[in-house]
N, C-alpha and C. Protein backbone atom coordinates (compact mmCIF):
# COMPACT_ATOMS: atom_id res chain seq x y z
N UNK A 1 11.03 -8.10 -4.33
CA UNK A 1 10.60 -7.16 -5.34
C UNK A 1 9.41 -6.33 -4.88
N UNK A 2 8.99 -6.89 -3.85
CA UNK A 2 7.35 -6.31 -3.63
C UNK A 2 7.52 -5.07 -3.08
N UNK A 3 8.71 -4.76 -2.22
CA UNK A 3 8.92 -3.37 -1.37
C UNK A 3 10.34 -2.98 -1.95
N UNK A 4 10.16 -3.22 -2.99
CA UNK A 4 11.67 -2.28 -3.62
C UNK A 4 11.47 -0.94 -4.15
N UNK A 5 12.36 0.09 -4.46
CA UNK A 5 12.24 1.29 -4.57
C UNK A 5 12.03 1.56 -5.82
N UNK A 6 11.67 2.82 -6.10
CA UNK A 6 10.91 2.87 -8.15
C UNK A 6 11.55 3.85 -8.03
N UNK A 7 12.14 3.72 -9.68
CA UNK A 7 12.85 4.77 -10.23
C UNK A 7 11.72 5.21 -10.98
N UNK A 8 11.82 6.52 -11.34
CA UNK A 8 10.70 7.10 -12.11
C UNK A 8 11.20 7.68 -13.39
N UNK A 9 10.82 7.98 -14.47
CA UNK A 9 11.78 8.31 -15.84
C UNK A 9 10.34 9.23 -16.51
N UNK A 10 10.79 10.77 -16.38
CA UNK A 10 9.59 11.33 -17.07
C UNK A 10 10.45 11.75 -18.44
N UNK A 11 9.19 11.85 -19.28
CA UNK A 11 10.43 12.20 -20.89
C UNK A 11 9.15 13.12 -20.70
N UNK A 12 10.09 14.48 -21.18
CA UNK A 12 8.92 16.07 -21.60
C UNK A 12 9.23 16.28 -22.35
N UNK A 13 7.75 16.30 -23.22
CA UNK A 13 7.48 16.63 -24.65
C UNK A 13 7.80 18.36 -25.04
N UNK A 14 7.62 18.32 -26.43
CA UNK A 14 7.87 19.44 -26.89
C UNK A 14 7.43 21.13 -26.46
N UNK A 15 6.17 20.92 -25.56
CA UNK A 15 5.90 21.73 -25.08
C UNK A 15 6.19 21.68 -23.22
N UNK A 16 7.10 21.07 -23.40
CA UNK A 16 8.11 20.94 -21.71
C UNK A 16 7.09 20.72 -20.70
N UNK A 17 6.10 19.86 -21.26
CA UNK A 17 5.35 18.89 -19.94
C UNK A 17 5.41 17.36 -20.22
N UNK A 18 4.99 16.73 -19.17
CA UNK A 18 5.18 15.54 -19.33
C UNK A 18 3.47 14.92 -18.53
N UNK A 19 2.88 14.03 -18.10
CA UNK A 19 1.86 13.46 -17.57
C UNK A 19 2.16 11.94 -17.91
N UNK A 20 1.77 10.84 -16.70
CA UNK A 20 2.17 9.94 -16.61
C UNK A 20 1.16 8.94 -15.87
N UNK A 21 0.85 7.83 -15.48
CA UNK A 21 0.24 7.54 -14.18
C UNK A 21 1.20 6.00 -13.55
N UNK A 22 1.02 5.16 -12.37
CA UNK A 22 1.56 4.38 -11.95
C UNK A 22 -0.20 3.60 -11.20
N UNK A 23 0.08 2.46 -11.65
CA UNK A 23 -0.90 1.71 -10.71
C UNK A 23 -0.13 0.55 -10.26
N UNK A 24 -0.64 0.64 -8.84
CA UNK A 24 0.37 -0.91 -8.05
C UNK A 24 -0.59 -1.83 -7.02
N UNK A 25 -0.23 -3.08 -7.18
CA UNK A 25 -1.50 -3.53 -6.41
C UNK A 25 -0.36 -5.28 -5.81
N UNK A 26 -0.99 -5.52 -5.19
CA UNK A 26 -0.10 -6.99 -4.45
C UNK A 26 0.30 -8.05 -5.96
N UNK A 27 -0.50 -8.10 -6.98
CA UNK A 27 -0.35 -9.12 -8.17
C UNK A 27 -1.02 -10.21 -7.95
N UNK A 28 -1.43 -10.55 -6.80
CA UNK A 28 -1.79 -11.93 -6.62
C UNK A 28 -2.97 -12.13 -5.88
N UNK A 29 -3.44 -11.28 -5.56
CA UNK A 29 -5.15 -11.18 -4.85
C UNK A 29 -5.79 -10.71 -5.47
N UNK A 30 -6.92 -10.60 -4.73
CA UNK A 30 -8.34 -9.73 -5.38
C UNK A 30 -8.50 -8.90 -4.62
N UNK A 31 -7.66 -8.29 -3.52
CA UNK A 31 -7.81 -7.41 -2.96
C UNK A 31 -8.14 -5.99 -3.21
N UNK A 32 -7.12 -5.68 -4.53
CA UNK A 32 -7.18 -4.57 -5.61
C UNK A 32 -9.20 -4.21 -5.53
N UNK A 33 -9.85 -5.21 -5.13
CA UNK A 33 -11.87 -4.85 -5.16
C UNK A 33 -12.25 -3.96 -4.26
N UNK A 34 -11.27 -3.86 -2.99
CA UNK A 34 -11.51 -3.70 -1.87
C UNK A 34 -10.60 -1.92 -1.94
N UNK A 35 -10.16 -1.75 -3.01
CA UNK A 35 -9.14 -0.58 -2.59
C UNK A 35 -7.65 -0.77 -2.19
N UNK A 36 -7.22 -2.09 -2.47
CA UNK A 36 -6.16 -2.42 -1.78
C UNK A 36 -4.86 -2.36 -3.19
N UNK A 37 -4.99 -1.20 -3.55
CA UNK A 37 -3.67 -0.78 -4.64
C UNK A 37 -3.46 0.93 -4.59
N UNK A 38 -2.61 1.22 -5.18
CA UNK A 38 -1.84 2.39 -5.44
C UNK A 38 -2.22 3.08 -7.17
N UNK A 39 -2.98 4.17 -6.97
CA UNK A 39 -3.01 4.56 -8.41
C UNK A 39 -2.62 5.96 -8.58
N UNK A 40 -1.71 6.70 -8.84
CA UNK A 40 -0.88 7.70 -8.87
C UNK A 40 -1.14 8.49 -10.21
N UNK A 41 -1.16 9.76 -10.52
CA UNK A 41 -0.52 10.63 -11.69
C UNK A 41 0.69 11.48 -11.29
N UNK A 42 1.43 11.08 -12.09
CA UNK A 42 2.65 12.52 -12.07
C UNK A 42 2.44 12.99 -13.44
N UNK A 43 2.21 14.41 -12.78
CA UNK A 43 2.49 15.79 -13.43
C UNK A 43 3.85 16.78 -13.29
N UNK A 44 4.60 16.74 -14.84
CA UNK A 44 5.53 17.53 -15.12
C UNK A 44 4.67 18.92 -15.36
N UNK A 45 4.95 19.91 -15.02
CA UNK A 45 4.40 21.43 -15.52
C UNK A 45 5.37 22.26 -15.58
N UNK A 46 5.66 22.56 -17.44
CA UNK A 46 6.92 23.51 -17.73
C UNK A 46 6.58 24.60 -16.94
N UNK A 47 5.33 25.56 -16.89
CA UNK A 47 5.73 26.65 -16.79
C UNK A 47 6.31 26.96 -15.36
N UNK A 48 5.68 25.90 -14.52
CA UNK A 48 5.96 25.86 -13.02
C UNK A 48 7.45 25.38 -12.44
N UNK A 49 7.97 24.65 -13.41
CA UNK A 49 9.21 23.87 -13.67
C UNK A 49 9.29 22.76 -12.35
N UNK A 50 8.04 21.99 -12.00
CA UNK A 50 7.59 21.46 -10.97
C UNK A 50 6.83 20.01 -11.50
N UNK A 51 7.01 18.95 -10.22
CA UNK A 51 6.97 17.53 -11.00
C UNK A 51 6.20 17.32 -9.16
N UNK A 52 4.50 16.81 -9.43
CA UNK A 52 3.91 16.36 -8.67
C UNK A 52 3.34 15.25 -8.81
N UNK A 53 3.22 14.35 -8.00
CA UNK A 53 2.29 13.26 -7.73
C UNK A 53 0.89 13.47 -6.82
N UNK A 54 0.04 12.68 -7.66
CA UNK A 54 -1.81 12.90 -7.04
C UNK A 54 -2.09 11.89 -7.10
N UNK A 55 -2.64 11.24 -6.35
CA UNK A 55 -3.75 10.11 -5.67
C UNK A 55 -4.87 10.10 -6.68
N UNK A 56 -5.38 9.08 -7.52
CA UNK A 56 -6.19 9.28 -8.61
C UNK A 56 -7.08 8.10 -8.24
N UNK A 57 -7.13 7.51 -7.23
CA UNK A 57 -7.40 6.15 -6.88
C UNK A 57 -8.91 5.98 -6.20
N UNK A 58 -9.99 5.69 -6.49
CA UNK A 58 -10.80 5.63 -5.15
C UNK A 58 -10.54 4.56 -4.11
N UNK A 59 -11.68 5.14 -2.98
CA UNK A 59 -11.34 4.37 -1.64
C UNK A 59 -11.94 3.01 -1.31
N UNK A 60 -11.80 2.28 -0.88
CA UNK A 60 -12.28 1.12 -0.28
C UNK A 60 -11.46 0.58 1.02
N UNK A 61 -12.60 -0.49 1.63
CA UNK A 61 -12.20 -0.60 3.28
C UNK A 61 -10.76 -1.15 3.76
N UNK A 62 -10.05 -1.61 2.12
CA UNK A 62 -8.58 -2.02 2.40
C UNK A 62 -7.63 -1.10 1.82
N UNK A 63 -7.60 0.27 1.40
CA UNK A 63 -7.45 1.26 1.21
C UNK A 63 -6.29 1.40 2.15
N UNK A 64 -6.68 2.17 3.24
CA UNK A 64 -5.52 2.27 4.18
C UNK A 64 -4.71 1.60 4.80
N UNK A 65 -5.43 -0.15 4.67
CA UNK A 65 -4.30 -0.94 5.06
C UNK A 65 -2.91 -1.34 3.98
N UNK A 66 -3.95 -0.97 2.68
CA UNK A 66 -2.72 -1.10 1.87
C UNK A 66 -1.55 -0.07 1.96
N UNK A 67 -2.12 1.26 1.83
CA UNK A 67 -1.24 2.38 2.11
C UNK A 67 -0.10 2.11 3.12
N UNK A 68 -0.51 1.84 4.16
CA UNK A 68 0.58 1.67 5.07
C UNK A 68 1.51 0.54 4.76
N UNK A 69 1.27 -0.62 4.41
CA UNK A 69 1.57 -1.85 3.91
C UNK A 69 2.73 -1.14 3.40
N UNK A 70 2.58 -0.59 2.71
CA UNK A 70 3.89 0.19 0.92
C UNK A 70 4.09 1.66 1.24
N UNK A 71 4.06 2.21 2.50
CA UNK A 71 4.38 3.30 3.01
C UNK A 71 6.28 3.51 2.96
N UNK A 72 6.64 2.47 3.43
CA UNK A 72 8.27 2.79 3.14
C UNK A 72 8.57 2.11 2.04
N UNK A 73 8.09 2.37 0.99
CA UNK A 73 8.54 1.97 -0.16
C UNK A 73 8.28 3.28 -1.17
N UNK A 74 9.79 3.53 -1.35
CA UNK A 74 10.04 5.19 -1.85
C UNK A 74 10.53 5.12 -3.49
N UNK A 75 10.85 6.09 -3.51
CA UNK A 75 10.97 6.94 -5.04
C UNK A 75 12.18 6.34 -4.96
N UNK A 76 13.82 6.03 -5.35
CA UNK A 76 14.95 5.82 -5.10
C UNK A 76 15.45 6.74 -5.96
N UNK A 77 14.99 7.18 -7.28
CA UNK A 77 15.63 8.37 -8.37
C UNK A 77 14.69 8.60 -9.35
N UNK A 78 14.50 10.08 -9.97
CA UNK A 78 13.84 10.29 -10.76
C UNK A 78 14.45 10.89 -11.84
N UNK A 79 14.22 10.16 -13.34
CA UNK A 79 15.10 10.72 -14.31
C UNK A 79 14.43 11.32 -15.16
N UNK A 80 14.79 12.67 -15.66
CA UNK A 80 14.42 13.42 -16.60
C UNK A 80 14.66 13.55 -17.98
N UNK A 81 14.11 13.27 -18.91
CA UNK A 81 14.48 13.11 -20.25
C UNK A 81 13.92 14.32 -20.87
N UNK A 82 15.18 14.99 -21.75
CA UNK A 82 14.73 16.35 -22.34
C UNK A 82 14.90 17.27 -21.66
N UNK A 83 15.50 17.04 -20.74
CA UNK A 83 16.17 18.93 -19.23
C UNK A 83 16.46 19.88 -19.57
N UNK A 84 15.60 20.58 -19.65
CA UNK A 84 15.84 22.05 -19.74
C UNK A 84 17.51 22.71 -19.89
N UNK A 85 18.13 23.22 -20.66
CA UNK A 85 19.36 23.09 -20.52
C UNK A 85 20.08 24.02 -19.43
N UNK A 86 18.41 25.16 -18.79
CA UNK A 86 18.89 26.04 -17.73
C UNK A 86 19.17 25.18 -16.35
N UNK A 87 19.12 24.11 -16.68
CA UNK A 87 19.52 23.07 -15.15
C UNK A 87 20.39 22.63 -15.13
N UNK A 88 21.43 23.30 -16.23
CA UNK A 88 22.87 22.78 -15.84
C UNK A 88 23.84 22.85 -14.29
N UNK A 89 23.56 24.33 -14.12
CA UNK A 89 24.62 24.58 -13.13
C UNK A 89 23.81 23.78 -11.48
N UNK A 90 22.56 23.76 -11.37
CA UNK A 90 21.90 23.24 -10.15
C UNK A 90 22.13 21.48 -9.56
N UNK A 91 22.23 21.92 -8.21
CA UNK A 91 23.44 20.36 -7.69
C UNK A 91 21.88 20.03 -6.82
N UNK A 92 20.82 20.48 -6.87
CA UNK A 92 19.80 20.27 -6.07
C UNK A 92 18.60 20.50 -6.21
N UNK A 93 17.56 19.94 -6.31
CA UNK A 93 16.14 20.44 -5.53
C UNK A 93 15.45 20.43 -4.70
N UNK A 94 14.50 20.99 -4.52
CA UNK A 94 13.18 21.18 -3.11
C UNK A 94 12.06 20.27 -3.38
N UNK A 95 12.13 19.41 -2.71
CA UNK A 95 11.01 18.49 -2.12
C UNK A 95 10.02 18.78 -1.21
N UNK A 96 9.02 18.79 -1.37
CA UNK A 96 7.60 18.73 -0.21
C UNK A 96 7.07 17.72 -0.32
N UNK A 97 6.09 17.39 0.64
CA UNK A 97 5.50 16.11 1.39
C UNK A 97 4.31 16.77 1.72
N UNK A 98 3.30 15.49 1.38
CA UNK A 98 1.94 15.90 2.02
C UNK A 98 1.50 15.40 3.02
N UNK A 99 1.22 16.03 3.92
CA UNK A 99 1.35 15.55 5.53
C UNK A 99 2.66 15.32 6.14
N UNK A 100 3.66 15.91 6.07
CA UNK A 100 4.97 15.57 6.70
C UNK A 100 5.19 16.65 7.51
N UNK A 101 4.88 17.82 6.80
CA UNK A 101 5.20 18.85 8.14
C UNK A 101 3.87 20.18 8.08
N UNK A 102 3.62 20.44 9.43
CA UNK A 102 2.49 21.24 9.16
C UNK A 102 2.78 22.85 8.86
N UNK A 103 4.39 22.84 8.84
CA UNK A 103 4.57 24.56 8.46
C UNK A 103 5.07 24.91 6.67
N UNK A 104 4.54 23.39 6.28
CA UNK A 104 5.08 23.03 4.64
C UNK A 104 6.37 23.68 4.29
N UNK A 105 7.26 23.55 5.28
CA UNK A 105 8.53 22.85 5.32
C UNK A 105 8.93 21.83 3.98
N UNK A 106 10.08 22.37 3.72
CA UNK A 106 10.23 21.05 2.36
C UNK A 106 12.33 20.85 2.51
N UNK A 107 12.41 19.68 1.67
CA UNK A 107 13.44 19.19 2.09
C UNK A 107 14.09 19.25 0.98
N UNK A 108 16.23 19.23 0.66
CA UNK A 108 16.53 18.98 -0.68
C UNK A 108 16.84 17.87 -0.99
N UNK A 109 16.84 17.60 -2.11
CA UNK A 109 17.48 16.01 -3.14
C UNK A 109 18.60 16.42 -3.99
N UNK A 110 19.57 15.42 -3.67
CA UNK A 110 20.40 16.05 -4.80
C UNK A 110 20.00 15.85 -6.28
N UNK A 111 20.90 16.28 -7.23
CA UNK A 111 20.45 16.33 -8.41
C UNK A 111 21.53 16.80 -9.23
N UNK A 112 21.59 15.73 -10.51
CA UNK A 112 22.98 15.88 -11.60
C UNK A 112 22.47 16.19 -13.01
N UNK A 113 22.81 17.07 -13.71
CA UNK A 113 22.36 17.59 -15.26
C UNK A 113 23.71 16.30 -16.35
N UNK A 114 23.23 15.91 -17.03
CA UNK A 114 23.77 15.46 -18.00
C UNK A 114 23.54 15.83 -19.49
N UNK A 115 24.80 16.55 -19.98
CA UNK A 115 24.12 16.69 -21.81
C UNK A 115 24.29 15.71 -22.50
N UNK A 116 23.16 15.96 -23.14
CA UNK A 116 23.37 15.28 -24.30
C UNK A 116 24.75 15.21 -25.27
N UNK A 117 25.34 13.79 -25.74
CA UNK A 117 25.98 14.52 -26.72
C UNK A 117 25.90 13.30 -28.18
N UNK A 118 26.23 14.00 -29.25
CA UNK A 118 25.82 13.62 -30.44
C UNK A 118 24.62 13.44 -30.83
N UNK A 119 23.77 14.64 -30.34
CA UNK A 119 22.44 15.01 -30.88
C UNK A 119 21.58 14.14 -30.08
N UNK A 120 21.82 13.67 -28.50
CA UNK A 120 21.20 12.69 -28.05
C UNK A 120 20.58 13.79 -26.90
N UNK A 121 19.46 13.48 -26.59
CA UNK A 121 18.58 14.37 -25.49
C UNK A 121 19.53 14.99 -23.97
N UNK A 122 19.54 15.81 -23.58
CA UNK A 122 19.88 16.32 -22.07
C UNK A 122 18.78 15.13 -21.30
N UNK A 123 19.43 14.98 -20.10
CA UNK A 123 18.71 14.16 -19.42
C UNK A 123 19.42 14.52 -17.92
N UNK A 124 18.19 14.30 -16.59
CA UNK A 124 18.43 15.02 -15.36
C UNK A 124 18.58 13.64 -14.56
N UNK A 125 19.11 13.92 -13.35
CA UNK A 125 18.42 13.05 -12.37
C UNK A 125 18.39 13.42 -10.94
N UNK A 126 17.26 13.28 -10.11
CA UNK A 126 17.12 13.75 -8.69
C UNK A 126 17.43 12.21 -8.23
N UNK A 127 18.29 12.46 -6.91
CA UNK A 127 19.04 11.58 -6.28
C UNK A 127 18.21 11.19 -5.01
N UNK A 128 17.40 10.09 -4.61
CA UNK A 128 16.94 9.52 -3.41
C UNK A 128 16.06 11.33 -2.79
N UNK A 129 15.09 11.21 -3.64
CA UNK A 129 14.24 12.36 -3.23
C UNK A 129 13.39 12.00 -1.71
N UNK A 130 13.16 11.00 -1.16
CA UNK A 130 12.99 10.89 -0.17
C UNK A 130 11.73 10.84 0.22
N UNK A 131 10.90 10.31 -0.89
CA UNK A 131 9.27 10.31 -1.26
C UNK A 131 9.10 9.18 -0.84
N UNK A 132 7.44 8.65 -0.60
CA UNK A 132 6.83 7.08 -1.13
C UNK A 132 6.32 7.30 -2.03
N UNK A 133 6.09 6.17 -2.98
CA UNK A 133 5.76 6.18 -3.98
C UNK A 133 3.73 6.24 -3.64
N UNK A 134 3.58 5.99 -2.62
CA UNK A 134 2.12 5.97 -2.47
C UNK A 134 1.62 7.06 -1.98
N UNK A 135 2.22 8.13 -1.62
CA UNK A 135 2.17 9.46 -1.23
C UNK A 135 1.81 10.71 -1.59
N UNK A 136 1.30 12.07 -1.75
CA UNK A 136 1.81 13.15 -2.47
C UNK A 136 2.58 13.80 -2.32
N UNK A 137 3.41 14.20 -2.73
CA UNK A 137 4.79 14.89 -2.92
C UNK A 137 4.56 15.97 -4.00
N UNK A 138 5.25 16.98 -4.33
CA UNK A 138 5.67 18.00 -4.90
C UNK A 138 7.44 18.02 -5.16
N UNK A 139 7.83 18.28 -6.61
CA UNK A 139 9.28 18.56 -6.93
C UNK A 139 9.61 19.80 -7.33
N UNK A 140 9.74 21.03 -7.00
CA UNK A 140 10.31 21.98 -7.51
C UNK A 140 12.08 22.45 -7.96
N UNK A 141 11.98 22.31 -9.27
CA UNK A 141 13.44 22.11 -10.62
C UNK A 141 13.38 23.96 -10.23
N UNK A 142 13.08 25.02 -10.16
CA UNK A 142 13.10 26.25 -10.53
C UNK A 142 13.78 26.87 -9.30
């Protein structure tokens, strides 16, 4: 369980943003004193139609050993609750990475629109976006 992949599930509110955070740490040490966990925000932003993750965490001297520790431990799917209904026809989005390429180069994920039906929410999903979860990344839906 410790290096398994996270699904992520943003639900956007009425004004088509969403804000979220993730904190992750071993469970069983005190290392978490030292800097040795993961503390994340994802930001949905309607107007940008863009879904980022930020490092909200301060540093300490086990900081980077943790990072690497949970470096291949990725995003596996991210689901959208409330999808815009202009994301029907799109089979894809654009992914960026922070620090992955220095000409900010970005990569696609697939991605499936589902409607709602019987008055039940539209809901999205990006397919193995190809993130870590301890990382920053950028999602651009637009």
């Amino acid at each position: 369980m410790k290096f398994d992949p996270f699904t992520l599930v943003v639900v956007l509110g009425n004004d088509g943003n969403a804000e979220g955070e993730l904190y992750l740490d071993d469970g069983e040490s005190y290392e978490y004193e030292q800097g040795a966990y993961i503390h994340r925000r994802f930001t949905y932003t309607g107007p940008t139609s863009s879904l980022a993750s930020e490092d909200v965490s301060t540093k300490g001297k086990k900081t980077e050993q943790y990072l690497q520790q949970m470096k291949k431990v990725r995003v596996e799917k991210i689901v959208i609750v409330n999808a815009p209904s202009s994301w029907k026809s799109k089979t894809e989005v654009e992914v960026s990475e922070e620090g992955v390429s220095s000409s900010g180069e970005s990569k696609k994920a697939g991605f499936g629109f589902i409607s709602g039906e019987s008055g039940k929410a539209d809901w999205a999903v990006v397919r193995n976006p190809g993130v870590s979860i301890g990382g920053g990344w950028k999602i651009n839906f637009a």
